[in-house]
Each structure stands twice: as C-alpha cells, then as structure tokens.
Protein backbone atom coordinates (compact mmCIF):
# COMPACT_ATOMS: atom_id res chain seq x y z
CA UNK A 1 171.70 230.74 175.49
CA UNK A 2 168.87 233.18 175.50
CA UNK A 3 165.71 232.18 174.03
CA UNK A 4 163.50 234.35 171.85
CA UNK A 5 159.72 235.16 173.34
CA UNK A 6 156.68 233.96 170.88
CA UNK A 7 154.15 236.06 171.03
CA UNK A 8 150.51 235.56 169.75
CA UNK A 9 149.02 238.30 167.31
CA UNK A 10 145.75 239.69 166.04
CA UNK A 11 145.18 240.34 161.88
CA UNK A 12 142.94 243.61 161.09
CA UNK A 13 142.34 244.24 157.39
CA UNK A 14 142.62 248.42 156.97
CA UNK A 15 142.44 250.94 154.31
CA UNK A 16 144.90 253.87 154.01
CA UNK A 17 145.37 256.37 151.02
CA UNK A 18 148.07 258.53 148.57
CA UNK A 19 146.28 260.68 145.87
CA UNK A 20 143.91 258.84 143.90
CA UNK A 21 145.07 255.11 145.08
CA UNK A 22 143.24 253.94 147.90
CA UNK A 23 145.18 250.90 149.32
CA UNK A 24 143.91 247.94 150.73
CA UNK A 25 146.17 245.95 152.99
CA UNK A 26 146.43 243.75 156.73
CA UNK A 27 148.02 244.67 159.96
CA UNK A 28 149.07 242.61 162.07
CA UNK A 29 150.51 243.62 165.77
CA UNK A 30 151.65 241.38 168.78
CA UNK A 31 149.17 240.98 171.70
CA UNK A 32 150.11 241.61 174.78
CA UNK A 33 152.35 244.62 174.21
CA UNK A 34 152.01 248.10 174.49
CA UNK A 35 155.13 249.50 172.18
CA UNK A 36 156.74 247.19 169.65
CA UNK A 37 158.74 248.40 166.22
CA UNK A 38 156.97 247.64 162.79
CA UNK A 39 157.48 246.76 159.49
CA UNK A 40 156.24 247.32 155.63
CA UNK A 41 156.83 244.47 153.78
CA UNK A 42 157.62 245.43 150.13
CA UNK A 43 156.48 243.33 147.06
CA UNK A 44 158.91 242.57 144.24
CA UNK A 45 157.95 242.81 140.73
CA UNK A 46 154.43 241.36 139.22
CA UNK A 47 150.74 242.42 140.67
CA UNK A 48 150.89 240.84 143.92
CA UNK A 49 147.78 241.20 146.53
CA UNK A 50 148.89 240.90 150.50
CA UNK A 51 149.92 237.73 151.23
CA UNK A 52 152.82 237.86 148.89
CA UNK A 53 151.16 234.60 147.39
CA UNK A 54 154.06 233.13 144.93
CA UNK A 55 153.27 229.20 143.65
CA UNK A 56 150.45 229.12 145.66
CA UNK A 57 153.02 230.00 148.72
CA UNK A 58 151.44 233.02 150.79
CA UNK A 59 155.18 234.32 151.51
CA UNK A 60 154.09 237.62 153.15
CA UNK A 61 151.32 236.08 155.13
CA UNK A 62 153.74 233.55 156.81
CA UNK A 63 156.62 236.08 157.24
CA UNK A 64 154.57 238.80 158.84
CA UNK A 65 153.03 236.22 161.14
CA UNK A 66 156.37 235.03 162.07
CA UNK A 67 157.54 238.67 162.69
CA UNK A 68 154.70 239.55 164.69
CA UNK A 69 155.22 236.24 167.03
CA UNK A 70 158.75 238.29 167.83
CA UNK A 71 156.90 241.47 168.63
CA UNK A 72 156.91 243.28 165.78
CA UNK A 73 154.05 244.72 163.70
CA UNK A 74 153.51 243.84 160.20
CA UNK A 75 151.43 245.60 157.59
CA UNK A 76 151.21 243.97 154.23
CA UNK A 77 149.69 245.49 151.21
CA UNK A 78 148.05 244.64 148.25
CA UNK A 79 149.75 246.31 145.19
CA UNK A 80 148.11 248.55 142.72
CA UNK A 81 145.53 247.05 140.78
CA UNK A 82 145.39 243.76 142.69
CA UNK A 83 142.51 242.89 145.63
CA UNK A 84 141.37 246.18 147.42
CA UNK A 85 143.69 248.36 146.22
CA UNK A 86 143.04 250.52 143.06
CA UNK A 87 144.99 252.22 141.09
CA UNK A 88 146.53 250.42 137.74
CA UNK A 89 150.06 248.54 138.23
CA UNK A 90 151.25 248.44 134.53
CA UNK A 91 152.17 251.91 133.96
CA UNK A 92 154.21 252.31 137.65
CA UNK A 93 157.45 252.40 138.31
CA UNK A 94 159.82 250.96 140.45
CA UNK A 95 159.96 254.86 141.88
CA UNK A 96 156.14 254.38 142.50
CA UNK A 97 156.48 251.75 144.28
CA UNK A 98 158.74 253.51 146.70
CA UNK A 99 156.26 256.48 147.44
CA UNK A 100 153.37 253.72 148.00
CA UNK A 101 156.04 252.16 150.57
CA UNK A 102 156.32 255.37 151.56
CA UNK A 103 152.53 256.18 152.43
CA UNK A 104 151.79 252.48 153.90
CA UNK A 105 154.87 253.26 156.32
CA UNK A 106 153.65 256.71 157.14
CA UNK A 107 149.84 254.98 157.84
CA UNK A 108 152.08 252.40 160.39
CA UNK A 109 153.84 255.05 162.14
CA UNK A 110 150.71 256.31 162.95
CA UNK A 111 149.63 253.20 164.95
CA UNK A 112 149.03 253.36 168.79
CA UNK A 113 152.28 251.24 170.30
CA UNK A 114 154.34 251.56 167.01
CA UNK A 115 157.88 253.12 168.36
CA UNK A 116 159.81 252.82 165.21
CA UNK A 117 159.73 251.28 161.75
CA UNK A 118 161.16 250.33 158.55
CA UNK A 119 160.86 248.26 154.83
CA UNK A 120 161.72 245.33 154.32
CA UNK A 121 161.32 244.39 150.30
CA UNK A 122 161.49 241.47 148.16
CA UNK A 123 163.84 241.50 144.86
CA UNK A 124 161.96 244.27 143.46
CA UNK A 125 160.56 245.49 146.58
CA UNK A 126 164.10 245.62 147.89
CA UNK A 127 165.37 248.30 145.42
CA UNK A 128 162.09 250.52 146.15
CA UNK A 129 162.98 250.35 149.90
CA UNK A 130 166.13 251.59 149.15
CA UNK A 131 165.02 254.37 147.12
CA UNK A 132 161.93 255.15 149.72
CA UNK A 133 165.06 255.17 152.69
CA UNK A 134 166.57 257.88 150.26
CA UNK A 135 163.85 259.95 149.66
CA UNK A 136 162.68 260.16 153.29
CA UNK A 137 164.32 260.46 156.60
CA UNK A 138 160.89 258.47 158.34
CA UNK A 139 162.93 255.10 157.24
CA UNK A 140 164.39 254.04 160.15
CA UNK A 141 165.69 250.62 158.98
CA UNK A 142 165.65 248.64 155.58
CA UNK A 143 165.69 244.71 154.39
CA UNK A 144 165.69 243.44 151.40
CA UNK A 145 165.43 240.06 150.17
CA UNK A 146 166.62 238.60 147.59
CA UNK A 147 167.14 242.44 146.44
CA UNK A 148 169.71 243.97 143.58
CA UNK A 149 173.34 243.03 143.99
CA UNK A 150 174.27 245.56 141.11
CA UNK A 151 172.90 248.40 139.30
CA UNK A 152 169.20 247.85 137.96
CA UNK A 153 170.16 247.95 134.34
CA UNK A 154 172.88 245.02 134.83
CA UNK A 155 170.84 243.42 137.00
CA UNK A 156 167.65 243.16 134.45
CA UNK A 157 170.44 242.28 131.66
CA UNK A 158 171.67 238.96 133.84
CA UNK A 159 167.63 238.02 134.81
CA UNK A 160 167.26 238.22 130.55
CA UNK A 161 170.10 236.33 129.98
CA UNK A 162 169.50 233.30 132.64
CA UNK A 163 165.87 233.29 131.26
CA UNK A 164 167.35 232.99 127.68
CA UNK A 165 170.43 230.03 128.72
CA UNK A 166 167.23 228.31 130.40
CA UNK A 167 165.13 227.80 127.18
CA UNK A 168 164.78 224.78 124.86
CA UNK A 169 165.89 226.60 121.96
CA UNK A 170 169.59 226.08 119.57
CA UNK A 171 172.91 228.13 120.85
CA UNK A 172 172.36 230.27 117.69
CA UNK A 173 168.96 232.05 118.87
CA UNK A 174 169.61 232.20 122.15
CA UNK A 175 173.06 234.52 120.97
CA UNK A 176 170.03 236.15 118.07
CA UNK A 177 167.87 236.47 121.50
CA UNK A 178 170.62 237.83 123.63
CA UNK A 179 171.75 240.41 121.02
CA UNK A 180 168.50 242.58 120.34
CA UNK A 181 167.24 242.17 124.14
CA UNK A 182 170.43 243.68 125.41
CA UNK A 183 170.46 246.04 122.80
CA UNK A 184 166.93 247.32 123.58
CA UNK A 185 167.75 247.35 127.06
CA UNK A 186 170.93 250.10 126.43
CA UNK A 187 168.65 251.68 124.21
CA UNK A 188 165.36 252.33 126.59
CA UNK A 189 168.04 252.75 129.31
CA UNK A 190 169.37 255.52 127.27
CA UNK A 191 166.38 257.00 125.67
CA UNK A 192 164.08 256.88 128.75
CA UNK A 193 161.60 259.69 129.84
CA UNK A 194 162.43 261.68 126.25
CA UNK A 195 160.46 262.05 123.17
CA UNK A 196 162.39 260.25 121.00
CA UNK A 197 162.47 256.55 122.96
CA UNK A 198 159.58 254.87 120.67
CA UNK A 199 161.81 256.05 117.34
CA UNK A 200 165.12 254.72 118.82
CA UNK A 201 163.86 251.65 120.00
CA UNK A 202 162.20 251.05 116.80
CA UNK A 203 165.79 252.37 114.91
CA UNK A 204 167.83 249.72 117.51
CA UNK A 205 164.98 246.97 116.10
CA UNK A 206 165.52 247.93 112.46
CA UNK A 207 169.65 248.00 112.50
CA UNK A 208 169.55 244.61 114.51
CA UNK A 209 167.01 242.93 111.84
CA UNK A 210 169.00 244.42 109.03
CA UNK A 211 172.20 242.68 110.18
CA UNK A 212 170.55 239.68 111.39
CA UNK A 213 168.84 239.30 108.07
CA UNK A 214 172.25 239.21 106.79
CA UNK A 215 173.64 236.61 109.12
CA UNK A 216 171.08 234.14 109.23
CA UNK A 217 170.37 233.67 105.26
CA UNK A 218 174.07 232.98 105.06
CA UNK A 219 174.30 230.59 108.26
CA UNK A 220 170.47 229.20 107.51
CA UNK A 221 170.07 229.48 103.92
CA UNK A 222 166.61 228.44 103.28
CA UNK A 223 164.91 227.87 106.92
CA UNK A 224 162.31 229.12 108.34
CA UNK A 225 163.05 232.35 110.59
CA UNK A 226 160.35 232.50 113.71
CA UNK A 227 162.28 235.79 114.92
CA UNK A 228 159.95 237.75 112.81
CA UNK A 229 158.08 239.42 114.77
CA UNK A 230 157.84 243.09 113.54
C-alpha cells in the first residue's frame, strides 16, 4: 500500500482586497515544491477570524496545516469584521460570503506554484462554496463540511427546532416556540428583499399572539406568560 508524502510548510500572514473590505488572512504553502493545487477554506456561520477557532479549537489552523503537509496550499481568512479584516459581518449574506470566497480564491490563483484550486466550506461556508462554484467558472473543485443536506430554509427550520427539543423548558412552549419561529421563518422567506417584510413579519407576530392569547388563558388560566415579548 502506497504511503502518502508529509511535507513541511511555511505560514505568511497577507492582505488581499474586494471593494471597500480589505481582508486579512494566512497562507500557507508546502516547502519544497514548485507547483501544488490550493485551497480556500470557507467559514460557516458566526464572526470567525482565521484559525476557524470553535471551543477554543483552532479548526482551520490545524486543517490547513494538515493539508499543506500533503502538498497543498491553504489560505485561511478572517471574516468580515473579525481580526484584520474590515468590513461589518452582521448585515452580509450568505451570498456575500460567496463573492469574499470568491476574491480570496482569485488572490490564491494568483500565487507563484498554485496550478489549480478550489473551496472547501464549513456548514455555512459549505453552501457559499456552492453558490461561489455557481457564479464563477475559476472553481475548480468544492468541499463542504458538515454543509446543507436540504434547501436552506428547511435546513434553518430543523437547526430551530433541535435547538428548541434541547431546552429545559415544558412540551407546551417548546410547541408555543416552534409555532411563531417557523412561522416567521415562511414569512421572511416569503417577504424577503421587498418593502413590505417589517409589516408582515410584524402581521405573522400579531395573528400568532392573538391566537396564542386565546390558547394559553384557556390551557393556563391564571399563570404567568414569559412569551411576552412584544
């Protein structure tokens, strides 16, 4: 059985830009070689700087080491907002993400020795990737880890539901929980990028609460309600 080759590798911190956002991030390359494919690794969601650092785990650090040992170069990035890069996080979106994949893998292909190279994303990450391999014909491979196994609607409906099952709280609000979160998800899935999303999220709020109202001072006569919280 063939063996794999380990390779050492060198770590340069660099700077590359996309309008306005000047990104701060680390490549990493195998020594020894002159051409080698690369990577982008993708962050998932949450402000995350290089290293991918997760419970005090620096996930991206370790994997692009590891990839590099094989002879691959890695460039990790910090994400908007977070470490070097600017930019503000909270008001991207997942698209966003894709064209900032997009510019750290056109900064890599630029790289003396780099022959080839792809994404390779994490949960969140994972669904940019695949939108970035869409959008641009410069993708020549994607990853994903951990990544969406359905539709990104569904799959943010089951991640709100497993967080709800998970909490210390009676049957009957996690079904109260379950009902308006869902809701509000069709509804912002619905409404999104139009004029009238604030007043039909706030018109899903106000039909659930009416109806809820209802229901609980006939099941809870008399008990305190902490649901309140518009």
């Amino acid at each position: 059985m063939a063996l794999l080759a380990v390779l050492s590798s060198r770590s340069d911190s660099v700077f590359f830009t996309r309008d306005t956002i000047r990104f701060g991030a680390t490549l990493t390359v195998p020594a020894g070689k002159q051409h080698y494919p690369g990577v982008v690794l993708v962050s998932g969601t949450g402000k995350q700087d290089r290293d991918g650092t997760m419970a005090g785990k620096p996930m991206f650090k370790a994997l692009a080491d590891s990839l590099s040992q094989l002879g691959y170069a890695v460039l990790r990035v910090d994400d908007r907002g977070t470490g070097q890069t600017n930019g503000v996080y909270e008001t991207a979106t997942t698209g966003d993400f894709a064209d900032d994949a997009l510019a750290a893998l056109a900064y890599l292909k630029q790289q003396p020795g780099v022959t080839k190279a792809g994404l390779v994303g994490h949960s969140e990450g994972g669904a940019a990737a695949i939108i970035a391999a869409a959008k641009s014909k410069e993708v020549d491979f994607v990853v994903t880890l951990a990544g969406l196994a359905t539709d990104g609607l569904q799959a943010l409906k089951l991640q709100n539901i497993g967080i709800i099952e998970s909490a210390k709280i009676p049957d009957y609000d996690k079904n109260r929980h379950k009902t308006i979160n869902l809701r509000m998800f069709d509804t912002a899935y619905r409404y999104a990028y139009t004029p009238q999303l604030a007043d039909k999220l706030n018109a899903t709020y106000a039909a659930w609460k009416h109806a809820d109202d209802s229901a609980f001072a006939k099941d809870k006569p008399g008990e305190h309600d902490h649901m309140r919280f518009l």
